[in-house]
Protein backbone atom coordinates (compact mmCIF):
# COMPACT_ATOMS: atom_id res chain seq x y z
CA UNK A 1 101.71 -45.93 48.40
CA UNK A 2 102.29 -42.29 47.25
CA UNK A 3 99.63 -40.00 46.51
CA UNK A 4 99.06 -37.66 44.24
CA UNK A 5 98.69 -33.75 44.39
CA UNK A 6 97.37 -31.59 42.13
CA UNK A 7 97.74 -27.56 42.55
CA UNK A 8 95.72 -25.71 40.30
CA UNK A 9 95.40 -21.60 40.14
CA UNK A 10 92.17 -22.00 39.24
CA UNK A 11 89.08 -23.42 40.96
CA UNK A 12 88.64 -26.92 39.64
CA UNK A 13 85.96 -27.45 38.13
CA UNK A 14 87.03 -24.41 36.19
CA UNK A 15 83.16 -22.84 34.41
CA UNK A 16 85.07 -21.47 31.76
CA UNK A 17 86.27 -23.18 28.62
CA UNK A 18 90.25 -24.51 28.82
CA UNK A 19 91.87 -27.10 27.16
CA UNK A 20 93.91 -28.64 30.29
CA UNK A 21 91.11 -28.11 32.99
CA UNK A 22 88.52 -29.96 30.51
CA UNK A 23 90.78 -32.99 30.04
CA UNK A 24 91.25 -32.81 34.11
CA UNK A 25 87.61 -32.57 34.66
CA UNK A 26 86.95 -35.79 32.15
CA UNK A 27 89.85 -37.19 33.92
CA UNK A 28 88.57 -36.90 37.60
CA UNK A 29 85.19 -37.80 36.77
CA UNK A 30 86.53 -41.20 35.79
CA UNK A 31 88.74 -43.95 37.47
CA UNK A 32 91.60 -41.40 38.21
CA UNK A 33 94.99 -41.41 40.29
CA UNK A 34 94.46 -37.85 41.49
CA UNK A 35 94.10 -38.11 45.69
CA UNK A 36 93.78 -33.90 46.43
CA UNK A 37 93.67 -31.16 44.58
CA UNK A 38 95.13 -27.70 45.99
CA UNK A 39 93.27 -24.69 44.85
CA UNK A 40 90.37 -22.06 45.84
CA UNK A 41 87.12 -22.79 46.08
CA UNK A 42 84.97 -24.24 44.04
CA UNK A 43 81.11 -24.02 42.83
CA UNK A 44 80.24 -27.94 42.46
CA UNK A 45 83.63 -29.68 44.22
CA UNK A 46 84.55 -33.34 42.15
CA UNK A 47 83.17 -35.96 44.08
CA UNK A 48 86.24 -38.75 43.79
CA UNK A 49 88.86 -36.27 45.37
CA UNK A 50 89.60 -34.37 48.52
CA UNK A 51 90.54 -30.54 48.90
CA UNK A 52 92.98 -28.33 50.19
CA UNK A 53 91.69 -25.13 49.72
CA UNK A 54 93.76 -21.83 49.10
CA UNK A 55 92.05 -19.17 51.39
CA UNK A 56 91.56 -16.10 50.55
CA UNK A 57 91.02 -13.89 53.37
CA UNK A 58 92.58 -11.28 55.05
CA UNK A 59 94.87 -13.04 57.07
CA UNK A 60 96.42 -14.78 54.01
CA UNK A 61 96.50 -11.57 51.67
CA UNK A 62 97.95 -9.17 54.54
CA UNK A 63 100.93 -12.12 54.61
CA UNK A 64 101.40 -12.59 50.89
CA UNK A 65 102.37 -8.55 51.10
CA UNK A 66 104.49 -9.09 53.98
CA UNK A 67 106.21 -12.12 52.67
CA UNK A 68 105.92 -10.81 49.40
CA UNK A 69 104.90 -14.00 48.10
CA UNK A 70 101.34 -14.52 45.76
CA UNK A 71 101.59 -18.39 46.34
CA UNK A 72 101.51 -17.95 50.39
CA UNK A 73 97.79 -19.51 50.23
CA UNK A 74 98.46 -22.65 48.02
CA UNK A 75 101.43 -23.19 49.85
CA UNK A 76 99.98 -23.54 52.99
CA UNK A 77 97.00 -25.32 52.21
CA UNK A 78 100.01 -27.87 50.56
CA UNK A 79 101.51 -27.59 53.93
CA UNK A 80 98.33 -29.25 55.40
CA UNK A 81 98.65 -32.29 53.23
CA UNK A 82 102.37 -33.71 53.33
CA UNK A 83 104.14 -35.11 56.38
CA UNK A 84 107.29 -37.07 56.85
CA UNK A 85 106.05 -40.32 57.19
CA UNK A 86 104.63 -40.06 53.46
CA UNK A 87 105.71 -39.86 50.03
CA UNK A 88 104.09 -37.61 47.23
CA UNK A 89 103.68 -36.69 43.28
CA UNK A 90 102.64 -32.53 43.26
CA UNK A 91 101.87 -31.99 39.90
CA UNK A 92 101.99 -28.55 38.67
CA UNK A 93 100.34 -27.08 35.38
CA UNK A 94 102.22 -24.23 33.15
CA UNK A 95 102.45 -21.97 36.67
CA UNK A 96 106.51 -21.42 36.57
CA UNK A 97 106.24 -18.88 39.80
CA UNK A 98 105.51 -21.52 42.34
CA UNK A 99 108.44 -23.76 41.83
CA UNK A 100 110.99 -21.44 43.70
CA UNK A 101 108.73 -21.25 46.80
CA UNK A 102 107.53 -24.35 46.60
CA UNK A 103 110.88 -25.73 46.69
CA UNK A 104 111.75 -23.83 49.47
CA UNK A 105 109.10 -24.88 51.67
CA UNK A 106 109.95 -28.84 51.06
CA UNK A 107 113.27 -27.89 51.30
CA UNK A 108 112.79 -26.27 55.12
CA UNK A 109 110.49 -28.74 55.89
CA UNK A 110 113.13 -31.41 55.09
CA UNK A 111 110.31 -32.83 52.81
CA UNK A 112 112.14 -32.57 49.24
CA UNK A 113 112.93 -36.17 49.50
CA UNK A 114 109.81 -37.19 49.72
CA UNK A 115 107.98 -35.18 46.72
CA UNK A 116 107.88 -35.90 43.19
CA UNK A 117 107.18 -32.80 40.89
CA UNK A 118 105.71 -32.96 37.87
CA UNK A 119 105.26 -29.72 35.70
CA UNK A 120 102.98 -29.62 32.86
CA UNK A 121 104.12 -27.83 30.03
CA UNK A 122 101.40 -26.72 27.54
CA UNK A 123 103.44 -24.77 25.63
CA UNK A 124 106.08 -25.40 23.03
CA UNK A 125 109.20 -23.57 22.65
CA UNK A 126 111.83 -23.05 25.61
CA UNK A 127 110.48 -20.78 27.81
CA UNK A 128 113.60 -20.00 29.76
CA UNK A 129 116.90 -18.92 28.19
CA UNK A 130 119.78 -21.66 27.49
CA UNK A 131 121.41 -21.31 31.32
CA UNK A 132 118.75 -19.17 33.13
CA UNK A 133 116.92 -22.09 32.98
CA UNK A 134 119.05 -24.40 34.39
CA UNK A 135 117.87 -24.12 38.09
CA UNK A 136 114.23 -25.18 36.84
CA UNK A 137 115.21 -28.05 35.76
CA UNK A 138 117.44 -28.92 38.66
CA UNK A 139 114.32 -28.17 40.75
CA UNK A 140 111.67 -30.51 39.24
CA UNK A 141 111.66 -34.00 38.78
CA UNK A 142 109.65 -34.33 35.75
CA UNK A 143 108.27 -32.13 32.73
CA UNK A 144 105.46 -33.32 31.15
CA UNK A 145 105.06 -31.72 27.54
CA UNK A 146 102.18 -32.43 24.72
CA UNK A 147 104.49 -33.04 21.43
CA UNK A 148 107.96 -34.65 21.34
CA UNK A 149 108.93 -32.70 18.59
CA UNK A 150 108.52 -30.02 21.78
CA UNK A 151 110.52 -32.48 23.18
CA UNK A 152 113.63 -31.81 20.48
CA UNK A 153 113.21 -28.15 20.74
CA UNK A 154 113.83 -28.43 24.31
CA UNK A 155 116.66 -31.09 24.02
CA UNK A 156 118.23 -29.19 21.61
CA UNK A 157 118.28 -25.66 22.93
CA UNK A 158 119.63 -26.69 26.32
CA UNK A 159 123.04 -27.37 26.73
CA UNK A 160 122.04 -29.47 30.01
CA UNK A 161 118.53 -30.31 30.64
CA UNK A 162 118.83 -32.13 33.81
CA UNK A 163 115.45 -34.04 34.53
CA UNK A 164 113.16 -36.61 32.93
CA UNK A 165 110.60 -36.06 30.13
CA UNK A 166 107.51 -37.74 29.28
CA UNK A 167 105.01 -36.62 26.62
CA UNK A 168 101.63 -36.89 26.78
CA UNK A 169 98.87 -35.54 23.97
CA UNK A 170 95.65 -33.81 24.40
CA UNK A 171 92.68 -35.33 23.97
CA UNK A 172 89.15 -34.74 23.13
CA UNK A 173 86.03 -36.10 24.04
CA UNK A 174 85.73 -38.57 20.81
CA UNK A 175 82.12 -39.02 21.85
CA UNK A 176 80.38 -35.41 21.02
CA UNK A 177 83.54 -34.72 18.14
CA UNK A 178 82.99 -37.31 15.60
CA UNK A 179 81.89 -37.05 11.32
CA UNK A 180 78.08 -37.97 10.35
CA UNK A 181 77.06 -40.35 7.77
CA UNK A 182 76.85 -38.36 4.69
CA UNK A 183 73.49 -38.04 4.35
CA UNK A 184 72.99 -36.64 7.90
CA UNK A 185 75.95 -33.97 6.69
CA UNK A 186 73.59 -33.05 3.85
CA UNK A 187 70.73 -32.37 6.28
CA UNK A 188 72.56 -30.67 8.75
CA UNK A 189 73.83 -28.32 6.33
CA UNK A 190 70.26 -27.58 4.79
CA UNK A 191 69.49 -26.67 8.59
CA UNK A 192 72.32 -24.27 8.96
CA UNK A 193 71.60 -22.73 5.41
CA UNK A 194 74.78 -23.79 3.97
CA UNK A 195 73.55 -26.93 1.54
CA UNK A 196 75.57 -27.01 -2.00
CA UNK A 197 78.50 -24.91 -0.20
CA UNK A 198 82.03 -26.15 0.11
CA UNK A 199 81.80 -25.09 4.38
CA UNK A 200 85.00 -23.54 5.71
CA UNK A 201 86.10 -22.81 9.13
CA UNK A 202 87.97 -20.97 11.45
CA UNK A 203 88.20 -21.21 15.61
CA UNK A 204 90.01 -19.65 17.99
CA UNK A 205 90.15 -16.18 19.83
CA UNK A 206 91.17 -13.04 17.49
CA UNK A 207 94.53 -12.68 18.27
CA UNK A 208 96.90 -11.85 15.78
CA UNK A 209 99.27 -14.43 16.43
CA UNK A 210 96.11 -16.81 15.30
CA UNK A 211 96.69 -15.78 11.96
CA UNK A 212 92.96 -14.42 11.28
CA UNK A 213 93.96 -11.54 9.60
CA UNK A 214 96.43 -13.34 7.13
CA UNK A 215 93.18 -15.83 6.46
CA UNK A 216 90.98 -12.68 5.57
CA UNK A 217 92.85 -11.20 3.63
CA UNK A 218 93.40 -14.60 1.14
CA UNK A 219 89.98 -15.40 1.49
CA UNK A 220 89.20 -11.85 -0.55
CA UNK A 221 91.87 -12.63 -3.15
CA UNK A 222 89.92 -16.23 -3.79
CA UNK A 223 86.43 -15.52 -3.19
CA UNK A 224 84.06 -15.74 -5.94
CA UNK A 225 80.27 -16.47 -5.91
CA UNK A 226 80.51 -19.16 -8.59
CA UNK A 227 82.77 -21.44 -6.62
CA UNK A 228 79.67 -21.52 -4.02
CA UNK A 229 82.06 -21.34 -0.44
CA UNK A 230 81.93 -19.64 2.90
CA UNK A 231 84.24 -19.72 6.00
CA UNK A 232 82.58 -19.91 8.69
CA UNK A 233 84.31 -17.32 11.65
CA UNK A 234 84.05 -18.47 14.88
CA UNK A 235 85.27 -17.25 18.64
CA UNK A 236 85.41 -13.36 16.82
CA UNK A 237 83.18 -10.43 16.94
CA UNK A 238 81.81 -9.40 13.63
CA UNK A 239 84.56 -7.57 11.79
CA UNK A 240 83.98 -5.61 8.22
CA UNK A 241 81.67 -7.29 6.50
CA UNK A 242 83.50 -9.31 3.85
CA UNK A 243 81.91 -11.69 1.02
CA UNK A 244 81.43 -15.14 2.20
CA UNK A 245 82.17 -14.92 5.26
CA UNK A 246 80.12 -15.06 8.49
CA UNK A 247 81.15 -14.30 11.88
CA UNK A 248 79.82 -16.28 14.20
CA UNK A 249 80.54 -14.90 17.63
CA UNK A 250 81.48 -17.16 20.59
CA UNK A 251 79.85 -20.76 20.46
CA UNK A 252 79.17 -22.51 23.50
CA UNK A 253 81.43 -25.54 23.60
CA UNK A 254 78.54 -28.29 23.87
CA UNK A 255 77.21 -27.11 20.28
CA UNK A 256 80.83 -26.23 18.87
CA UNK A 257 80.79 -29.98 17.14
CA UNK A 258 77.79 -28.54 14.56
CA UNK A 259 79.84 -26.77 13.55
CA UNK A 260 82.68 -28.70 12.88
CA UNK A 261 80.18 -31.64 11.55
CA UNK A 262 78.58 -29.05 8.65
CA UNK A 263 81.60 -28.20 7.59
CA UNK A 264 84.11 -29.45 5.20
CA UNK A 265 87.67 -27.88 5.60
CA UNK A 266 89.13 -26.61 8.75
CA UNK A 267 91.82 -23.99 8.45
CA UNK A 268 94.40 -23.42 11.28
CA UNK A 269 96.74 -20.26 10.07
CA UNK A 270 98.42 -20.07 13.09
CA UNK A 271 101.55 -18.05 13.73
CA UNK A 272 102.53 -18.72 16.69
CA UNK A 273 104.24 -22.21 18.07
CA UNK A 274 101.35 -24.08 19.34
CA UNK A 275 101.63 -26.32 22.29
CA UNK A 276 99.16 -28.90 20.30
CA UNK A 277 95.83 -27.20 18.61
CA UNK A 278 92.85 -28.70 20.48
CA UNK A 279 90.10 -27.04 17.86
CA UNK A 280 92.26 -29.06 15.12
CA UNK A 281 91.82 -31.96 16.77
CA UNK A 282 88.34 -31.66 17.15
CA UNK A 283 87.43 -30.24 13.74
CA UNK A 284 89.90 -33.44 12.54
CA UNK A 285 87.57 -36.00 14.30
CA UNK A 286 84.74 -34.25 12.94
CA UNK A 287 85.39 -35.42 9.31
CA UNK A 288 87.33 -31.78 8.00
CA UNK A 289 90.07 -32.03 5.93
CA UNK A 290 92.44 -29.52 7.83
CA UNK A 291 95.21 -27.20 6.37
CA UNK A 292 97.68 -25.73 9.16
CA UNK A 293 100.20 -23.90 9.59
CA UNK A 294 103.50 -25.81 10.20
CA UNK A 295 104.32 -24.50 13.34
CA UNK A 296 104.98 -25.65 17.00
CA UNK A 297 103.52 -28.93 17.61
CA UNK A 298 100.78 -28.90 14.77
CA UNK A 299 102.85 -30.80 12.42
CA UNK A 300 103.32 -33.47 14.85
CA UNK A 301 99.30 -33.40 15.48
CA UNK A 302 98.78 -33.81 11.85
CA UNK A 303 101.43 -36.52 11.57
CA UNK A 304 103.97 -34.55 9.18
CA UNK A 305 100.82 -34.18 6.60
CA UNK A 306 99.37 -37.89 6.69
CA UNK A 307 96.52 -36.38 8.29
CA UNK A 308 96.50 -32.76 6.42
CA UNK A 309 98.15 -30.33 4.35
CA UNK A 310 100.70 -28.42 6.61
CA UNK A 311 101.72 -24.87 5.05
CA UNK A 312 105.41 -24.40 5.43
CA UNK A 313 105.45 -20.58 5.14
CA UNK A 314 102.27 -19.71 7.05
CA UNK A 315 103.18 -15.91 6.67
CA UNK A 316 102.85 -15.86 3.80
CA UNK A 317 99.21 -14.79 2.63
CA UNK A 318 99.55 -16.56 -1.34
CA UNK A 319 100.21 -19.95 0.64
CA UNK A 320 96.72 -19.77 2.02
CA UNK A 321 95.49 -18.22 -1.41
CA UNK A 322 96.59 -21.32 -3.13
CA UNK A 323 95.82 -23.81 -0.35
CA UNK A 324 92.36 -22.91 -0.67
CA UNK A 325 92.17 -22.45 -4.37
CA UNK A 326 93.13 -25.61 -4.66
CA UNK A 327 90.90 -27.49 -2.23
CA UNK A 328 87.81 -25.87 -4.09
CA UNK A 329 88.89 -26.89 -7.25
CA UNK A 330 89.89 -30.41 -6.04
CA UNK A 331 88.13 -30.91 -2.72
CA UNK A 332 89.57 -33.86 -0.27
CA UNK A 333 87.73 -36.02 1.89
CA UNK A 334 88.40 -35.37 5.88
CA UNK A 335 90.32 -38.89 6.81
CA UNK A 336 88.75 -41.77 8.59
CA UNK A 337 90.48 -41.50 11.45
CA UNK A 338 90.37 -43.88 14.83
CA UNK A 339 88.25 -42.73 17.47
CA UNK A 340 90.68 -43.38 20.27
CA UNK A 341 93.38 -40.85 18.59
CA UNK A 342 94.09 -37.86 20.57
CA UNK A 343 90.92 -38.67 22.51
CA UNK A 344 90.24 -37.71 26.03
CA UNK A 345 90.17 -41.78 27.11
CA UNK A 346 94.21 -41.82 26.05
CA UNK A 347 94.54 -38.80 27.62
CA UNK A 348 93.55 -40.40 31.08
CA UNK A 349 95.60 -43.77 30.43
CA UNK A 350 98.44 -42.08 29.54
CA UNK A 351 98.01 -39.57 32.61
CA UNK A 352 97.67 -42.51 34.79
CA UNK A 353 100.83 -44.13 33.29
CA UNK A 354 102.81 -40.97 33.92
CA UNK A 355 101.66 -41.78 37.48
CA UNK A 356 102.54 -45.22 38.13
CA UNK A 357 105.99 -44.16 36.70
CA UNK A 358 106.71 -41.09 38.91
CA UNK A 359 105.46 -43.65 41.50
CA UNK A 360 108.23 -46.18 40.37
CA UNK A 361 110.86 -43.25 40.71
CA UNK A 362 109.89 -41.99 44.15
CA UNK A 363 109.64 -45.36 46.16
């Protein structure tokens, strides 16, 4: 039977908050496929898989500068792991630079026959242009992306896109994001100060391709004291003080669902093409009614507006104006959605799908 590699730049379990590495780590604390995982080392190793670990002395840095090669280490700690007389899946995550050496070690190794690659791509658009690109895809065996309408964009910007697809979407964990009864909404927000308020909110690092700034500045136009609101700001530091709004700083992600719980409308201005949106998700299974920016794979999340209001020309600060104007005036109800959508649990079928069918492909 094959097994299954995973090489990861970071340390896994990664401390830090990341979408990808938190759906691993729910993933390989559960019944998983995963057999090792190639990367440096780490604080509190998983218990259900085996290491390779990249070192990180002097040895290995004096021959990355002689080689001229960064991935020397996780190359030869994969080098400890294959052999002929096996067969194996190497999955790689978003890390385009390895795929050139890796392929030349199977290839001198006379191992490429026997390896499966699978590259994660958590992006959306092309990343490569229309024929520099072609090589990657002659060198993998697999790319693994989070939308199919990500899917399309690649299909249709390539003139030949020689490998298979598969699609898999990110998932939460369904049991800390989830809506309260309404009555335990009303006490929550008397907790957080925030009772009789239409609740909005806003999550992700202050970047302006998040679209915070184009938010601001329609919240200003809107805001009024008799239509009793406040957007909640959240991952930013404090900015100029503006009315009714609140900067909330960086929330630890165990008490980020309070958040999300208290309040009633998520807003996702986003101006760049998302790979998927994994605080829309989250504020989505929380009970907000969500208004995004149709971009990337968001309208795909939100299934073409079944499950929101997507804003066709994000860019545009009156779109946002309006879009909230007009849920204060006539608020909507966050859907009742199913708790296994876009949960963590499909996230780890699917994976292990994906796995059983590379498996299919290789022997």
């Amino acid at each position: 039977m094959s097994k299954v590699i995973l090489i990861s730049q970071v340390s896994l379990p990664f401390s830090e908050i990341g979408s990808w590495t938190t759906l691993y780590k729910n993933y390989l604390n559960d019944e998983h496929q995963i057999d090792y995982i190639v990367c440096g080392l780490p604080t509190k190793p998983f218990e259900k898989v085996q290491y390779s670990i990249v070192a990180n002395d002097f040895y290995t840095k004096a021959k990355k500068k002689w080689k001229k090669n960064i991935y020397i280490g996780y190359l030869d700690a994969l080098e400890k792991l294959i052999n002929p007389n096996e067969k194996f899946i190497i999955q790689i995550v978003d890390n385009f630079g390895i795929i050139k050496p890796l392929l030349d070690l199977l290839e001198t190794k006379k191992l490429r026959s026997n390896c499966y690659i699978q590259f994660f791509y958590h992006g959306f658009a092309p990343f490569f242009e229309n024929f520099d690109g072609r090589w990657f895809f002659e060198s993998i065996d697999e790319m693994v992306l989070l939308t199919n309408d990500s899917y399309l964009a690649h299909k249709n910007y390539y003139t030949i896109l020689p490998t298979r697809f598969s699609v898999l979407h990110n998932g939460i964990d369904t049991t800390k994001f989830f809506p309260l009864l309404p009555q335990e909404k009303l006490i929550l927000k008397k907790s957080m100060g925030v009772d009789g308020k239409k609740v909005f909110v806003w999550c992700s690092q202050d970047r302006p391709k998040k679209g915070l700034h184009i938010l601001l500045d329609a919240w200003k136009r809107v805001y009024e004291d008799k239509y009793n609101m406040v957007l909640w700001v959240i991952g930013c530091e404090p900015k100029t003080p503006l009315e009714g709004v609140r900067f909330l700083g960086r929330i630890p992600n165990d008490e980020l669902a309070l958040y999300f719980q208290a309040s009633d409308c998520y807003l996702y201005p986003t101006l760049c093409h998302e790979g998927f949106g994994m605080s829309l998700i989250e504020a989505l299974h929380c009970g907000n009614y969500c208004i995004a920016s149709a971009i990337g794979g968001v309208p795909e999340v939100l299934q073409y507006g079944k499950l929101g209001q997507l804003i066709d020309k994000p860019h545009f600060v009156s779109e946002w104006q309006k879009a909230i104007m007009d849920f204060i005036k006539n608020p909507q109800q966050g859907l009742s959605i199913k708790s296994e959508l876009y949960s963590s649990r499909s996230w780890s079928n699917g994976m292990n799908e994906i796995i059983m069918e590379a498996k299919k492909s290789l022997e």
